[in-house]
Protein backbone atom coordinates (compact mmCIF):
# COMPACT_ATOMS: atom_id res chain seq x y z
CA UNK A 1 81.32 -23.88 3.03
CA UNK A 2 77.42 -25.24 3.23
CA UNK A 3 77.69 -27.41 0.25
CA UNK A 4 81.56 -28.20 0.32
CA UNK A 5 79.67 -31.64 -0.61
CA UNK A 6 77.93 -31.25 -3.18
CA UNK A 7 78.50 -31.65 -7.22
CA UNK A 8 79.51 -28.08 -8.59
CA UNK A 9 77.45 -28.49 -11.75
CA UNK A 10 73.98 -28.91 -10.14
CA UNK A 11 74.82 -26.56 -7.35
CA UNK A 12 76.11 -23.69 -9.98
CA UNK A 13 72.62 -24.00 -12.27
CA UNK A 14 70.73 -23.74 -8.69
CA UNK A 15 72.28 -20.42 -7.77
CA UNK A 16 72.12 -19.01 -11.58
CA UNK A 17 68.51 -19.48 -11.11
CA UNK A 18 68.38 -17.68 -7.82
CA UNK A 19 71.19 -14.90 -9.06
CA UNK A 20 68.02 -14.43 -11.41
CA UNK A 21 65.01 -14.67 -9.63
CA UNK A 22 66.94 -11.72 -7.30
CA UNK A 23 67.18 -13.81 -4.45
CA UNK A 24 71.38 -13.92 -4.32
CA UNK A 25 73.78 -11.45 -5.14
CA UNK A 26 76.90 -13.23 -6.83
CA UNK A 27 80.32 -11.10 -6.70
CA UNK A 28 82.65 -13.01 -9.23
CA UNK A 29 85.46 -10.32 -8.76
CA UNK A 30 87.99 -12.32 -7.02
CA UNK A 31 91.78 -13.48 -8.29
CA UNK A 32 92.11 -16.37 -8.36
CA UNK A 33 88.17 -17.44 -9.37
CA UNK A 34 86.36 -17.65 -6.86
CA UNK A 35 82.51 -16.90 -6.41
CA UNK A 36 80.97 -15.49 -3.66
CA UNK A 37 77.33 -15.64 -2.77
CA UNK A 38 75.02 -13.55 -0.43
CA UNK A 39 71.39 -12.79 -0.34
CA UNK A 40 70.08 -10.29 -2.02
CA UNK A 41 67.90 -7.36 -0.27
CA UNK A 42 64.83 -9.64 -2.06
CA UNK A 43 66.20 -12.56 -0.66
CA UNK A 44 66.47 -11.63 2.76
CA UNK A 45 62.85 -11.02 3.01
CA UNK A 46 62.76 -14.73 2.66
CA UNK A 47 64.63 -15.00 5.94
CA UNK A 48 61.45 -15.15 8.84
CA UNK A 49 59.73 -17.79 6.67
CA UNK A 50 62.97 -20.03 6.19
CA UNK A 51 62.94 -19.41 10.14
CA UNK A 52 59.56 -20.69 10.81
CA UNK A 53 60.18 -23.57 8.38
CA UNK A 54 63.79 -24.74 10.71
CA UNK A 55 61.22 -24.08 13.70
CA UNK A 56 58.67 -26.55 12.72
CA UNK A 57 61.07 -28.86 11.42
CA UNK A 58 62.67 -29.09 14.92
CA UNK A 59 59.01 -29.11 16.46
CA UNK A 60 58.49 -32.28 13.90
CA UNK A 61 61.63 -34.28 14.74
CA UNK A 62 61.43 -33.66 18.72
CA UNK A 63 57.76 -35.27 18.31
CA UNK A 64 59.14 -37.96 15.77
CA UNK A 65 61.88 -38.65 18.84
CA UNK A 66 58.90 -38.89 21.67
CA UNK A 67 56.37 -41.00 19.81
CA UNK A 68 59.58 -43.26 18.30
């Protein structure tokens, strides 16, 4: 799990905010509880620019590591 780390609370009020800005899908209909999250078809047009984002972020850290 991505955020088997993180505080439940703050993580649940983060996806009921993208469950309503149509970005997840959330499929409650498991025994016992258990919630499972994808994206959305609206939320997977967000995929090439998260993309370009873990692209320059790699860009920005290999430069970080040569001028360090």
């Amino acid at each position: 799990m991505l955020y088997s780390y993180c505080n439940h609370g703050p993580l649940r009020r983060q996806s009921f905010f993208l469950e309503k800005s149509n970005l997840f899908s959330i499929d409650p209909a498991q025994v016992p509880p258990k919630v499972e999250y994808s994206l959305s078809e609206h939320g997977k047009t967000f995929i090439p620019i998260s993309e370009k984002m873990a692209q320059w972020g790699l860009t920005h850290q290999e430069r970080e590591q040569q001028e360090g």
